[in-house]
PDB file of N, CA and C in Angstrom:
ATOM      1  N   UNK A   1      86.115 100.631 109.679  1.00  0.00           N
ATOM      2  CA  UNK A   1      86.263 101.944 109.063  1.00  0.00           C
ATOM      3  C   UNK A   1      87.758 102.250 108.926  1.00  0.00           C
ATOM      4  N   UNK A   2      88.200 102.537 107.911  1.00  0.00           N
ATOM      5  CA  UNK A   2      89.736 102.608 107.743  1.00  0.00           C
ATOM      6  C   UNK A   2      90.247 104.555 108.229  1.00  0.00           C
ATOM      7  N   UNK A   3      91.360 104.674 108.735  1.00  0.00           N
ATOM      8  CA  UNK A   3      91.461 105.709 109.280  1.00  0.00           C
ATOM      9  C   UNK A   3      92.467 106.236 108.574  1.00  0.00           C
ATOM     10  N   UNK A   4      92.331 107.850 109.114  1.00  0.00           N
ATOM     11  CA  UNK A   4      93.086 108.472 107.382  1.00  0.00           C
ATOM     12  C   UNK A   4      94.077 109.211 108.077  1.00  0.00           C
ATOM     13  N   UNK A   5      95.388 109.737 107.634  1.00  0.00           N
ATOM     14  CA  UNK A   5      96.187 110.461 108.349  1.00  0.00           C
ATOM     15  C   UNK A   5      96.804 111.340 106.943  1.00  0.00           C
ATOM     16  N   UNK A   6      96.427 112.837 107.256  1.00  0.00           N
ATOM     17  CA  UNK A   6      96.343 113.637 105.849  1.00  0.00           C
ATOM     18  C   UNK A   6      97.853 114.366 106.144  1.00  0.00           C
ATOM     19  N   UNK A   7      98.531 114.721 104.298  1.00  0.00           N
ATOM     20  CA  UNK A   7      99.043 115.248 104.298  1.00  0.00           C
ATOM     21  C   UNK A   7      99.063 116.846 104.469  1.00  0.00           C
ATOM     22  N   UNK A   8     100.574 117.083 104.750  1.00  0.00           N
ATOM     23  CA  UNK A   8     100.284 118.657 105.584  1.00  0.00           C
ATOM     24  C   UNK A   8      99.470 119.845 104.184  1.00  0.00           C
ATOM     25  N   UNK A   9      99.418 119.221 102.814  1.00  0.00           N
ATOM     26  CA  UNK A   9      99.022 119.675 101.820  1.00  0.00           C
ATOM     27  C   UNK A   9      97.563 119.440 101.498  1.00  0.00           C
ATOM     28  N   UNK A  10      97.091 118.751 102.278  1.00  0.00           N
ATOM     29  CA  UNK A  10      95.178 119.042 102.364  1.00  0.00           C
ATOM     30  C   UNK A  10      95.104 119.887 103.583  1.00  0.00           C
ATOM     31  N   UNK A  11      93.766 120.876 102.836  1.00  0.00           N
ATOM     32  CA  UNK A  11      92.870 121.853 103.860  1.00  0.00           C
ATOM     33  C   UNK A  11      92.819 120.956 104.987  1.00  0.00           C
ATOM     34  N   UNK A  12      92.893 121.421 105.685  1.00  0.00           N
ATOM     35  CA  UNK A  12      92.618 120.580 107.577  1.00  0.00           C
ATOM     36  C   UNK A  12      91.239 120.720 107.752  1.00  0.00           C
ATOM     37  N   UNK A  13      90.559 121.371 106.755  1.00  0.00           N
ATOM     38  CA  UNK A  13      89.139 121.481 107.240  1.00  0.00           C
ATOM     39  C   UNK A  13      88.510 119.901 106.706  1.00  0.00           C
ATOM     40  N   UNK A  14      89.204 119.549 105.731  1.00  0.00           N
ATOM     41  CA  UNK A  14      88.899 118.305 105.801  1.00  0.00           C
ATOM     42  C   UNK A  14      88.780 117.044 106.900  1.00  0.00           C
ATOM     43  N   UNK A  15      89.420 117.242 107.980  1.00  0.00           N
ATOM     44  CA  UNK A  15      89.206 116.607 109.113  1.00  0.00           C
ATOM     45  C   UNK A  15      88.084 116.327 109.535  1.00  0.00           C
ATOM     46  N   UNK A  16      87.307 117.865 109.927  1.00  0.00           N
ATOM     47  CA  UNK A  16      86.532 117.338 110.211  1.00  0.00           C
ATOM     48  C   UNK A  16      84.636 116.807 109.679  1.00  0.00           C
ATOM     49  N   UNK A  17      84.921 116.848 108.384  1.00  0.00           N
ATOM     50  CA  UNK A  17      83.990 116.765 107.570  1.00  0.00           C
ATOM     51  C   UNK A  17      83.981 115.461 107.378  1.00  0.00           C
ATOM     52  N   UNK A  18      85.409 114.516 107.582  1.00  0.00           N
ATOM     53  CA  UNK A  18      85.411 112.901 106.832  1.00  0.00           C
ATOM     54  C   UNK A  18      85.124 112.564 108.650  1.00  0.00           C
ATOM     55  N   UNK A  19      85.195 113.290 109.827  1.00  0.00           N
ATOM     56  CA  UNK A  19      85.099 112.807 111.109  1.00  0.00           C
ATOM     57  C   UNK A  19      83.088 112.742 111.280  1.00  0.00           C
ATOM     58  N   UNK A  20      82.882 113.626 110.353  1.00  0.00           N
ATOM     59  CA  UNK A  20      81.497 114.085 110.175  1.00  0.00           C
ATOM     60  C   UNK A  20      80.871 112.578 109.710  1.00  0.00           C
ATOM     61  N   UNK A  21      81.889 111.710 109.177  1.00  0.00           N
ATOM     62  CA  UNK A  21      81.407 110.495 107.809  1.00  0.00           C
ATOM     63  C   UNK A  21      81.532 109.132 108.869  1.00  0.00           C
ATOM     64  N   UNK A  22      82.272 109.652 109.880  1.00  0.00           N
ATOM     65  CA  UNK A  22      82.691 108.436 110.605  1.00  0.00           C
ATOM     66  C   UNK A  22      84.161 107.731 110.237  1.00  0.00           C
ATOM     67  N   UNK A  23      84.653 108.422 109.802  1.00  0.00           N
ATOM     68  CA  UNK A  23      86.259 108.123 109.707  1.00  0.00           C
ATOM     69  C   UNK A  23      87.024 109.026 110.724  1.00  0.00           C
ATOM     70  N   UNK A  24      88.189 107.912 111.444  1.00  0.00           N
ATOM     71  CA  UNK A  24      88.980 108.535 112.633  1.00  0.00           C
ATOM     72  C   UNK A  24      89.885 109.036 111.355  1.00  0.00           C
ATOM     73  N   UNK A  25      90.608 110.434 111.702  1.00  0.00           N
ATOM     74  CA  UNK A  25      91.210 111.307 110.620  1.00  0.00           C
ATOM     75  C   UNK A  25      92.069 112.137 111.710  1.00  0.00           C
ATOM     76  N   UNK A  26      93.261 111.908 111.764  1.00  0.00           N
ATOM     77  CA  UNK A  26      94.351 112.648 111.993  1.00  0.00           C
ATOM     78  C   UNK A  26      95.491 113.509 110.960  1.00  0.00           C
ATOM     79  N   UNK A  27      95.987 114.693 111.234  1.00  0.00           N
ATOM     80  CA  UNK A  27      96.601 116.092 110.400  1.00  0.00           C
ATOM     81  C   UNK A  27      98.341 115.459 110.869  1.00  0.00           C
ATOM     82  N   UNK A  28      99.128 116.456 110.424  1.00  0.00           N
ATOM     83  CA  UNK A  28     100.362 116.128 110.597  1.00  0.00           C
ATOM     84  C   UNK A  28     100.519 117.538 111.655  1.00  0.00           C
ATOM     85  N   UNK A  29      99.339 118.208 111.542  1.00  0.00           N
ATOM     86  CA  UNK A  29      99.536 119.199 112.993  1.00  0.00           C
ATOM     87  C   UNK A  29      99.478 118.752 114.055  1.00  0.00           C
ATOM     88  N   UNK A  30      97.927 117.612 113.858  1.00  0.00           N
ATOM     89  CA  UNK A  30      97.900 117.249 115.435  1.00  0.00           C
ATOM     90  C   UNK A  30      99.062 116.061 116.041  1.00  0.00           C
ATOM     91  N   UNK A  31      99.960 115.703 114.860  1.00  0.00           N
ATOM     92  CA  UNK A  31     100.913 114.829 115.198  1.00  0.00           C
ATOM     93  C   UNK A  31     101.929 115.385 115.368  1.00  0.00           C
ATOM     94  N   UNK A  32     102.198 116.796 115.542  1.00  0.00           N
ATOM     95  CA  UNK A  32     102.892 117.793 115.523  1.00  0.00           C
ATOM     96  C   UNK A  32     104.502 117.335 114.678  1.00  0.00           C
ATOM     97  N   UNK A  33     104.332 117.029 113.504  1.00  0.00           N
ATOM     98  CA  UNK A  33     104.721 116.190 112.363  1.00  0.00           C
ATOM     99  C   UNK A  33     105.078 117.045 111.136  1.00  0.00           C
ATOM    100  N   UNK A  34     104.667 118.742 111.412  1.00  0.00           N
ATOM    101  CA  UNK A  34     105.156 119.180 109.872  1.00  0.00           C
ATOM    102  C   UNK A  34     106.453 119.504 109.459  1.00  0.00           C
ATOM    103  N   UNK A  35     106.120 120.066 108.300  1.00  0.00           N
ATOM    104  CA  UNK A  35     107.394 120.359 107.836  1.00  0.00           C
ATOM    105  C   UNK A  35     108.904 118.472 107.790  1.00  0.00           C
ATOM    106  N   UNK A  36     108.168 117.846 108.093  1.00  0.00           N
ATOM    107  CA  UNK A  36     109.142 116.800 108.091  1.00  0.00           C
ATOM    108  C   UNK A  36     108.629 115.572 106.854  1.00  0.00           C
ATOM    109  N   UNK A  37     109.681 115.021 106.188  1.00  0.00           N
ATOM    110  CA  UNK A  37     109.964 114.445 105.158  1.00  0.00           C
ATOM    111  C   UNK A  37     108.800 113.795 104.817  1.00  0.00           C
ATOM    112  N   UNK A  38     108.709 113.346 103.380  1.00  0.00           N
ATOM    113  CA  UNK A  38     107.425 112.610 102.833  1.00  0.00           C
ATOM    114  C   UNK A  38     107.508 111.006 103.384  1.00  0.00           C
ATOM    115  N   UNK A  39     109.068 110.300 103.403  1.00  0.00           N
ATOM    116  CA  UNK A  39     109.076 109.146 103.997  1.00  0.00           C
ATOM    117  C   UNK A  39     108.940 109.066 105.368  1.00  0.00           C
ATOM    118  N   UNK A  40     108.874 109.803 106.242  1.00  0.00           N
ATOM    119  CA  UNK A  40     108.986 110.056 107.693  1.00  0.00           C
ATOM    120  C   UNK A  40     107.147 110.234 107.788  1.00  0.00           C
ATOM    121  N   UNK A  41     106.737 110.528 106.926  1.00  0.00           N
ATOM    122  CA  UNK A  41     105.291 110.789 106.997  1.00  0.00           C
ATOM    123  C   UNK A  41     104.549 109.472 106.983  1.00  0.00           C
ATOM    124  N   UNK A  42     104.976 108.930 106.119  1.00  0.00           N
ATOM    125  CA  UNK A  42     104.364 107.678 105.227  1.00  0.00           C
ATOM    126  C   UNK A  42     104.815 106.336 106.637  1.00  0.00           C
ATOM    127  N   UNK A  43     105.598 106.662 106.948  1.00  0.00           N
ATOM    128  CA  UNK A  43     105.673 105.262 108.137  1.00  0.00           C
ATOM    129  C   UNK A  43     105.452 105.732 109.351  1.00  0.00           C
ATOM    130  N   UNK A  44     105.309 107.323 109.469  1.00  0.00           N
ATOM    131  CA  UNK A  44     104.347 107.308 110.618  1.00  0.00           C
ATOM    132  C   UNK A  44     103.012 106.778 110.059  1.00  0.00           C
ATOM    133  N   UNK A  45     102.208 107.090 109.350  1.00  0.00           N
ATOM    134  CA  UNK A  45     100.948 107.110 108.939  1.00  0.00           C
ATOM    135  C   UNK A  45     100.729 105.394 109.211  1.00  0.00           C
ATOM    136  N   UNK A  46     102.099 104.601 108.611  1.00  0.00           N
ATOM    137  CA  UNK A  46     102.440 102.879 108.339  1.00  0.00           C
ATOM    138  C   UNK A  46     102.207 102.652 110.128  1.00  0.00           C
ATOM    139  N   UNK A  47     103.189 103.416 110.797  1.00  0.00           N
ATOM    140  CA  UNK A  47     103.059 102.575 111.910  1.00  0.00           C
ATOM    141  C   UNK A  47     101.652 102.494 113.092  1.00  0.00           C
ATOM    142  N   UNK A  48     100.831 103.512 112.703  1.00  0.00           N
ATOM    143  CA  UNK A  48      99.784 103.896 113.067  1.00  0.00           C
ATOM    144  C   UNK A  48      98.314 103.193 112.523  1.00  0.00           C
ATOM    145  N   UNK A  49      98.848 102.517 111.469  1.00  0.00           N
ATOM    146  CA  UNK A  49      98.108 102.060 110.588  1.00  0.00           C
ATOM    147  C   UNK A  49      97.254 102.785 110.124  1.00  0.00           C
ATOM    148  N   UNK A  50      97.083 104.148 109.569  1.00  0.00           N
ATOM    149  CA  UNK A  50      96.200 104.816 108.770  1.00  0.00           C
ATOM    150  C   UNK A  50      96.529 105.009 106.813  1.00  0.00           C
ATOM    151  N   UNK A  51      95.544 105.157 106.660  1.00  0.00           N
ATOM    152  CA  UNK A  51      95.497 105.366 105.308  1.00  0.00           C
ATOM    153  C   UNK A  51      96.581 106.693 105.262  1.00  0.00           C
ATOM    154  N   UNK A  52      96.743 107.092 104.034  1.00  0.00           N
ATOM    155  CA  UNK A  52      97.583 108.113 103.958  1.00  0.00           C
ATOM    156  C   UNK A  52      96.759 109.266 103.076  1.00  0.00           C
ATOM    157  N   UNK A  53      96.564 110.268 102.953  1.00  0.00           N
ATOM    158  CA  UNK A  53      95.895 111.362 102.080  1.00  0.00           C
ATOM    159  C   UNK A  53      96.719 112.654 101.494  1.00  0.00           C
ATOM    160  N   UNK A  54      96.601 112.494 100.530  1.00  0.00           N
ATOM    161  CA  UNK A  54      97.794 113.202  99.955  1.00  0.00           C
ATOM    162  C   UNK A  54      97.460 114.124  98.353  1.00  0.00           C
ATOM    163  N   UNK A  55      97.777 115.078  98.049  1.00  0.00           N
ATOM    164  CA  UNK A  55      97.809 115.510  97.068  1.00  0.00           C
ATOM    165  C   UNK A  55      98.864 115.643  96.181  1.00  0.00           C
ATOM    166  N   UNK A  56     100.388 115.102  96.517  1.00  0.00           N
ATOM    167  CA  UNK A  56     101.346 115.131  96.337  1.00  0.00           C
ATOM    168  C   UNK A  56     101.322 113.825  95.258  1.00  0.00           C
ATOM    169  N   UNK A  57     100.975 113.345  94.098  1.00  0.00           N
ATOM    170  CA  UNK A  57     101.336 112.192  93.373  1.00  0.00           C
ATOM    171  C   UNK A  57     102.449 111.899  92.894  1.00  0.00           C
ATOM    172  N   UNK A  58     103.479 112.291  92.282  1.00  0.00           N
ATOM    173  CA  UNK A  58     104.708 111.787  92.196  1.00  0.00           C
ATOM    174  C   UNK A  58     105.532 111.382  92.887  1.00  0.00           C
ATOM    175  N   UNK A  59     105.469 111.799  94.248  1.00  0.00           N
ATOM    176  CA  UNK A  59     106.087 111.347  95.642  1.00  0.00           C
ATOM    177  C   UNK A  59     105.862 110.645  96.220  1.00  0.00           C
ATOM    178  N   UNK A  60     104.532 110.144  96.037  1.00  0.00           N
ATOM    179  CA  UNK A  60     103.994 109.519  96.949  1.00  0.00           C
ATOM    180  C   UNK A  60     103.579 107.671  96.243  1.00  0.00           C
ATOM    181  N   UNK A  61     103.586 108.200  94.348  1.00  0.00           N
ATOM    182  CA  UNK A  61     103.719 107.121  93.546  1.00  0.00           C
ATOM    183  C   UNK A  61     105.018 106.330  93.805  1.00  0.00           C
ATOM    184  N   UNK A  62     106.208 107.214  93.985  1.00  0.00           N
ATOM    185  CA  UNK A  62     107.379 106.678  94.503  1.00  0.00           C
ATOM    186  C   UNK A  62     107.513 105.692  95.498  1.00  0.00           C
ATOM    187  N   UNK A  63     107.063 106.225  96.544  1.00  0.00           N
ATOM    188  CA  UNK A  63     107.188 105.902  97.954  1.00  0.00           C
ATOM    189  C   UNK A  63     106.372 104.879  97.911  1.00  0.00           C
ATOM    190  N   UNK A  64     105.080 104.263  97.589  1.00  0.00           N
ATOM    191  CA  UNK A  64     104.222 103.524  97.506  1.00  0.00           C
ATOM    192  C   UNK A  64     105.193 101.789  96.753  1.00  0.00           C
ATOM    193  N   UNK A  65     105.767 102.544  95.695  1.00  0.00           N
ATOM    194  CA  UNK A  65     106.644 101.571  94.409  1.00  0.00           C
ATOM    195  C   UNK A  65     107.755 101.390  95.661  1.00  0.00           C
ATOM    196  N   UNK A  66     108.540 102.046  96.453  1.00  0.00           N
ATOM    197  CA  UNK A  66     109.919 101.462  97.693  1.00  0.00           C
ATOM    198  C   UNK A  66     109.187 100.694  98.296  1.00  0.00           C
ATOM    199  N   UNK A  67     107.871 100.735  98.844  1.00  0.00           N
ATOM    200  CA  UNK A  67     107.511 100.039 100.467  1.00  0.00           C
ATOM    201  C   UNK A  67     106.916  98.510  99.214  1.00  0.00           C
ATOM    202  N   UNK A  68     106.673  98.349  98.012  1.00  0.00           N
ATOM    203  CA  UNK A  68     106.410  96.948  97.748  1.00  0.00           C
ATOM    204  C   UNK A  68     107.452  96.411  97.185  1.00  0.00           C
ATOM    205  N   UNK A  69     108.813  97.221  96.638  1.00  0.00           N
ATOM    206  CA  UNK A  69     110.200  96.480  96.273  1.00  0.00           C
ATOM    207  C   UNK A  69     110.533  96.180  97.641  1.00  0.00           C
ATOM    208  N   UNK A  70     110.721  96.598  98.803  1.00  0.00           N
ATOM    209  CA  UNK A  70     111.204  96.256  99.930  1.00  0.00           C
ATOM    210  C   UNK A  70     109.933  95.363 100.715  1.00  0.00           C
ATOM    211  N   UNK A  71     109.250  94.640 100.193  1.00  0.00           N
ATOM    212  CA  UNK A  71     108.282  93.863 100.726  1.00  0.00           C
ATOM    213  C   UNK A  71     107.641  94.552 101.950  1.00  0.00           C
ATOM    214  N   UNK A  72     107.562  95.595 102.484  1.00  0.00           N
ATOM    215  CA  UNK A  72     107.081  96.577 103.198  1.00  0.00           C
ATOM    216  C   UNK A  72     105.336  96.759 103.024  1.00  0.00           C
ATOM    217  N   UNK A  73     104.393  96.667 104.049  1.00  0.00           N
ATOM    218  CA  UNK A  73     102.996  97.024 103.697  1.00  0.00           C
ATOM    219  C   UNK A  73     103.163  98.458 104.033  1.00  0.00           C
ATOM    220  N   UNK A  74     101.592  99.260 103.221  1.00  0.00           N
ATOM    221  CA  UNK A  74     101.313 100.191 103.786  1.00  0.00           C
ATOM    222  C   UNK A  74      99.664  99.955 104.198  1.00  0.00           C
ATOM    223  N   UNK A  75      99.189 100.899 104.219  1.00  0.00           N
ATOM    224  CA  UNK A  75      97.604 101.074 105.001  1.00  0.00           C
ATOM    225  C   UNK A  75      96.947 101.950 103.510  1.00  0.00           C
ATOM    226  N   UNK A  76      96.920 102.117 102.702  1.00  0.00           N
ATOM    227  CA  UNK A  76      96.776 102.317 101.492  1.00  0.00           C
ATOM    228  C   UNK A  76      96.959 103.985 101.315  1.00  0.00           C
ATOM    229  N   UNK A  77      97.376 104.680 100.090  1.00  0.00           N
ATOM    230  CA  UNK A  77      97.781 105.496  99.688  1.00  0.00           C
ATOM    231  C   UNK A  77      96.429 106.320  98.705  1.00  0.00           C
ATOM    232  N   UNK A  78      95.981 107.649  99.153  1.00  0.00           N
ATOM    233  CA  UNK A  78      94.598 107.992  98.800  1.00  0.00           C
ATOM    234  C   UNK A  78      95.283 109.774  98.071  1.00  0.00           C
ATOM    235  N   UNK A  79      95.322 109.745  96.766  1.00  0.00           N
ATOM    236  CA  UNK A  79      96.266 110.627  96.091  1.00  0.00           C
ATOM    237  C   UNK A  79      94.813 111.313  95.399  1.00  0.00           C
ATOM    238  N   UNK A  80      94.761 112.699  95.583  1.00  0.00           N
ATOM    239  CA  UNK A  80      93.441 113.239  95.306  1.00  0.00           C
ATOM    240  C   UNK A  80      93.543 114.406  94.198  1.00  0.00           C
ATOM    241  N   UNK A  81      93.330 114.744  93.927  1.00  0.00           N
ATOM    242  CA  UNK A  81      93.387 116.154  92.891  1.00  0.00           C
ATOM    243  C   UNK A  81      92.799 117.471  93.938  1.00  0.00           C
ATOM    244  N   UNK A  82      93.373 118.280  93.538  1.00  0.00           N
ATOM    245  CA  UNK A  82      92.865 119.280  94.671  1.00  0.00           C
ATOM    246  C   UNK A  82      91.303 120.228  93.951  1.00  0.00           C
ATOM    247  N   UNK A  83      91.073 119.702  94.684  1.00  0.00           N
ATOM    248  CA  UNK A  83      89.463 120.163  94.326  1.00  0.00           C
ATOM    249  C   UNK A  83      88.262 120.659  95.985  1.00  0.00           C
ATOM    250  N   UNK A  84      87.421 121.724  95.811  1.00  0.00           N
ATOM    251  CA  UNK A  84      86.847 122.107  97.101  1.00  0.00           C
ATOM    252  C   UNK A  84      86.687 121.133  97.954  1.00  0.00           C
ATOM    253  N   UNK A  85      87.388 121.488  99.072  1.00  0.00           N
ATOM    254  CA  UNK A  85      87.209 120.538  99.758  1.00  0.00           C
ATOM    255  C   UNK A  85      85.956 119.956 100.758  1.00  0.00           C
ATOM    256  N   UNK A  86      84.902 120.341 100.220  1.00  0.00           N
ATOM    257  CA  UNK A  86      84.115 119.383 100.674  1.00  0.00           C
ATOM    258  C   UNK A  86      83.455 118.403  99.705  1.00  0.00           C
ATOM    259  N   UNK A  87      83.287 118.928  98.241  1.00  0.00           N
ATOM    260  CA  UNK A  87      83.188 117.677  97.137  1.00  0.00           C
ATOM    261  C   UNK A  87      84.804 116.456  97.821  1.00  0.00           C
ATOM    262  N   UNK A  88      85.765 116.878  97.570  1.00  0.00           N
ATOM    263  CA  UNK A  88      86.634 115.622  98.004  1.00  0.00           C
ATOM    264  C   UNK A  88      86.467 114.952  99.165  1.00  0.00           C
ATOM    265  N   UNK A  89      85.848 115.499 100.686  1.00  0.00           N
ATOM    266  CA  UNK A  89      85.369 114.809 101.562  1.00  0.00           C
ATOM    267  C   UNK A  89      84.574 113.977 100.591  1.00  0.00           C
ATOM    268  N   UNK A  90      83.159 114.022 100.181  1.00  0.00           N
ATOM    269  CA  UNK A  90      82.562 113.574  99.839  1.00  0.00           C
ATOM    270  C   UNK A  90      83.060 112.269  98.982  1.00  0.00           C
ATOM    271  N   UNK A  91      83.937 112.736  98.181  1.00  0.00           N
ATOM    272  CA  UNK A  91      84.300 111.345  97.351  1.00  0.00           C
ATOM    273  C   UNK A  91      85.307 110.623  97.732  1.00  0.00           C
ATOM    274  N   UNK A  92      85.938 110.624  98.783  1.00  0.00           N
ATOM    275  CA  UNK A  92      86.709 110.275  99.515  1.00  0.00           C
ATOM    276  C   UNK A  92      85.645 109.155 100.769  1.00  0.00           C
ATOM    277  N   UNK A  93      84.945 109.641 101.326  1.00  0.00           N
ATOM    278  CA  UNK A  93      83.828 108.993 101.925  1.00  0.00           C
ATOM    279  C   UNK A  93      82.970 107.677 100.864  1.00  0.00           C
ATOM    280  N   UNK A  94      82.715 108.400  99.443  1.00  0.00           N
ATOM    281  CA  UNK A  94      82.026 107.412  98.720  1.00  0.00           C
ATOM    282  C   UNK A  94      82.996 106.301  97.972  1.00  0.00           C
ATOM    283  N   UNK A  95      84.110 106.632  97.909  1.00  0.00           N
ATOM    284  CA  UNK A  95      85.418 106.200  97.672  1.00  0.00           C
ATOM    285  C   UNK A  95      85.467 104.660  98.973  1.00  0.00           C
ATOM    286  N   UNK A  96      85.992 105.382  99.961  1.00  0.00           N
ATOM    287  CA  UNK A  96      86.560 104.635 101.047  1.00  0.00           C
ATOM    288  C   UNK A  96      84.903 103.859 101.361  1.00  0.00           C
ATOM    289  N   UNK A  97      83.984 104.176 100.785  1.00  0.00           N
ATOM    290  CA  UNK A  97      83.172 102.937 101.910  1.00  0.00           C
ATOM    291  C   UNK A  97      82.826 101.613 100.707  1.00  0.00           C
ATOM    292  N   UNK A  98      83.555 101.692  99.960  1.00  0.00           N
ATOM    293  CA  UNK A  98      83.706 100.032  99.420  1.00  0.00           C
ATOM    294  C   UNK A  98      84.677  99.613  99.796  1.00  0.00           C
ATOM    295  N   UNK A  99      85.567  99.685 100.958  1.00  0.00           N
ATOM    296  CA  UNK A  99      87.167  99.046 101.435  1.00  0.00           C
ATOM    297  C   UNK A  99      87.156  99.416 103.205  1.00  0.00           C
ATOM    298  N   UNK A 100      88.526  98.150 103.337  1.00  0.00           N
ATOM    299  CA  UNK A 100      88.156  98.203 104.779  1.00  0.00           C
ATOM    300  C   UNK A 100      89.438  98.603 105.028  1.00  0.00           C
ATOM    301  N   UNK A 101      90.108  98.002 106.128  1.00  0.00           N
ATOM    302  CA  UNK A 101      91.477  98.285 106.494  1.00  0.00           C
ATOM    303  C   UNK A 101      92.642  97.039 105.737  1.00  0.00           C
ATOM    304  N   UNK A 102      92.046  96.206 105.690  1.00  0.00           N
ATOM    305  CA  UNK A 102      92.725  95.298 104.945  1.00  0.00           C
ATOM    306  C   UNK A 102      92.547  94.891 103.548  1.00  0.00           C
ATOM    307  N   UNK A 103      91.524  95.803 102.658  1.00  0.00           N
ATOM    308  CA  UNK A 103      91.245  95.536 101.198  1.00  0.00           C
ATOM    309  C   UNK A 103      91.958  96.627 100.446  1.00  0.00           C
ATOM    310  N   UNK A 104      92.390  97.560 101.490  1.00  0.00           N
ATOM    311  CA  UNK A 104      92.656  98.982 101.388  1.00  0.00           C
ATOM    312  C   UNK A 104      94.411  98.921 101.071  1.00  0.00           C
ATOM    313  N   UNK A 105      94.845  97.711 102.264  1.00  0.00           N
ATOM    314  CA  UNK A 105      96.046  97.778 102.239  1.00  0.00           C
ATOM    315  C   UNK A 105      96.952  97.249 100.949  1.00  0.00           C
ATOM    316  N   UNK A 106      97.865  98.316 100.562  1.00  0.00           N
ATOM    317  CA  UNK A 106      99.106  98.052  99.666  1.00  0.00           C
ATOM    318  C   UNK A 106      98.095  99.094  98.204  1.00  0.00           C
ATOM    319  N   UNK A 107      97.027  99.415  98.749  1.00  0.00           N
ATOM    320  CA  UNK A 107      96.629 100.377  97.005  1.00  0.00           C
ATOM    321  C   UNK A 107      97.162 101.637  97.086  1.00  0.00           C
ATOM    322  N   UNK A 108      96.892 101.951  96.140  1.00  0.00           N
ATOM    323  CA  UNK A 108      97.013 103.381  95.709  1.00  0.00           C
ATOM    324  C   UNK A 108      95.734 104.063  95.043  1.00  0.00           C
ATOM    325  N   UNK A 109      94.903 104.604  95.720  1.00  0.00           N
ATOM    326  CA  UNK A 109      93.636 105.134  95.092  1.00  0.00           C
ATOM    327  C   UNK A 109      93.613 106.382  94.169  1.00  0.00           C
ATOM    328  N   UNK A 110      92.999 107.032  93.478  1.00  0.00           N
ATOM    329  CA  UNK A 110      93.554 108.116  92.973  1.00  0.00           C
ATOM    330  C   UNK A 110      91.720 108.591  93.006  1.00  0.00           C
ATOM    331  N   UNK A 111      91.802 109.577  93.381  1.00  0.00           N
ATOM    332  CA  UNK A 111      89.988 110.299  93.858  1.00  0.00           C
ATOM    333  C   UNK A 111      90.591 111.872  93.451  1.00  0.00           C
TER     334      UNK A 111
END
């Protein structure tokens, strides 16, 4: 089951609805992590090995394009449209259960 570590820009109620799905899902609250940079985010999320969840796409299209010029992996990049958040649990769940932790790694999903 690949594990997700959301940006401080998704509802947190999302936590526990994808924890509801069986995905381990950590906030940048409970990493007591906010307010601090999008690259500081992204290699915590890297060194933790979680997916990343994000609503932020231009930043995060960036950051995705540095970590494969610098031969750098990530744990894959899950860029969503902001929509109620329990339809996006949902497709985020129907999303993530065709991929694992390693089919996952170096994409960029867009849900």
């Amino acid at each position: 089951m690949i594990s997700i570590y959301c940006d401080e820009d998704v509802d947190i109620l999302i936590k526990p609805l994808l924890e509801a799905k069986g995905f381990k899902v950590l906030t940048m609250l409970d990493e007591k992590m906010l307010g601090t940079s999008d690259i500081r985010q992204m290699n915590h999320a890297v060194e933790k090995e979680y997916a990343f969840l994000t609503h932020n796409r231009l930043d995060f299209e960036r950051l995705c394009a540095n970590y494969i010029n610098a031969d750098k992996n990530h744990y894959g990049v899950i860029i969503a449209t902001r929509r109620n958040v329990y339809d996006l649990a949902k497709r985020i769940a129907r999303v993530l259960s065709g991929y694992t932790k390693e089919t996952i790694k170096n994409q960029s999903l867009y849900i």
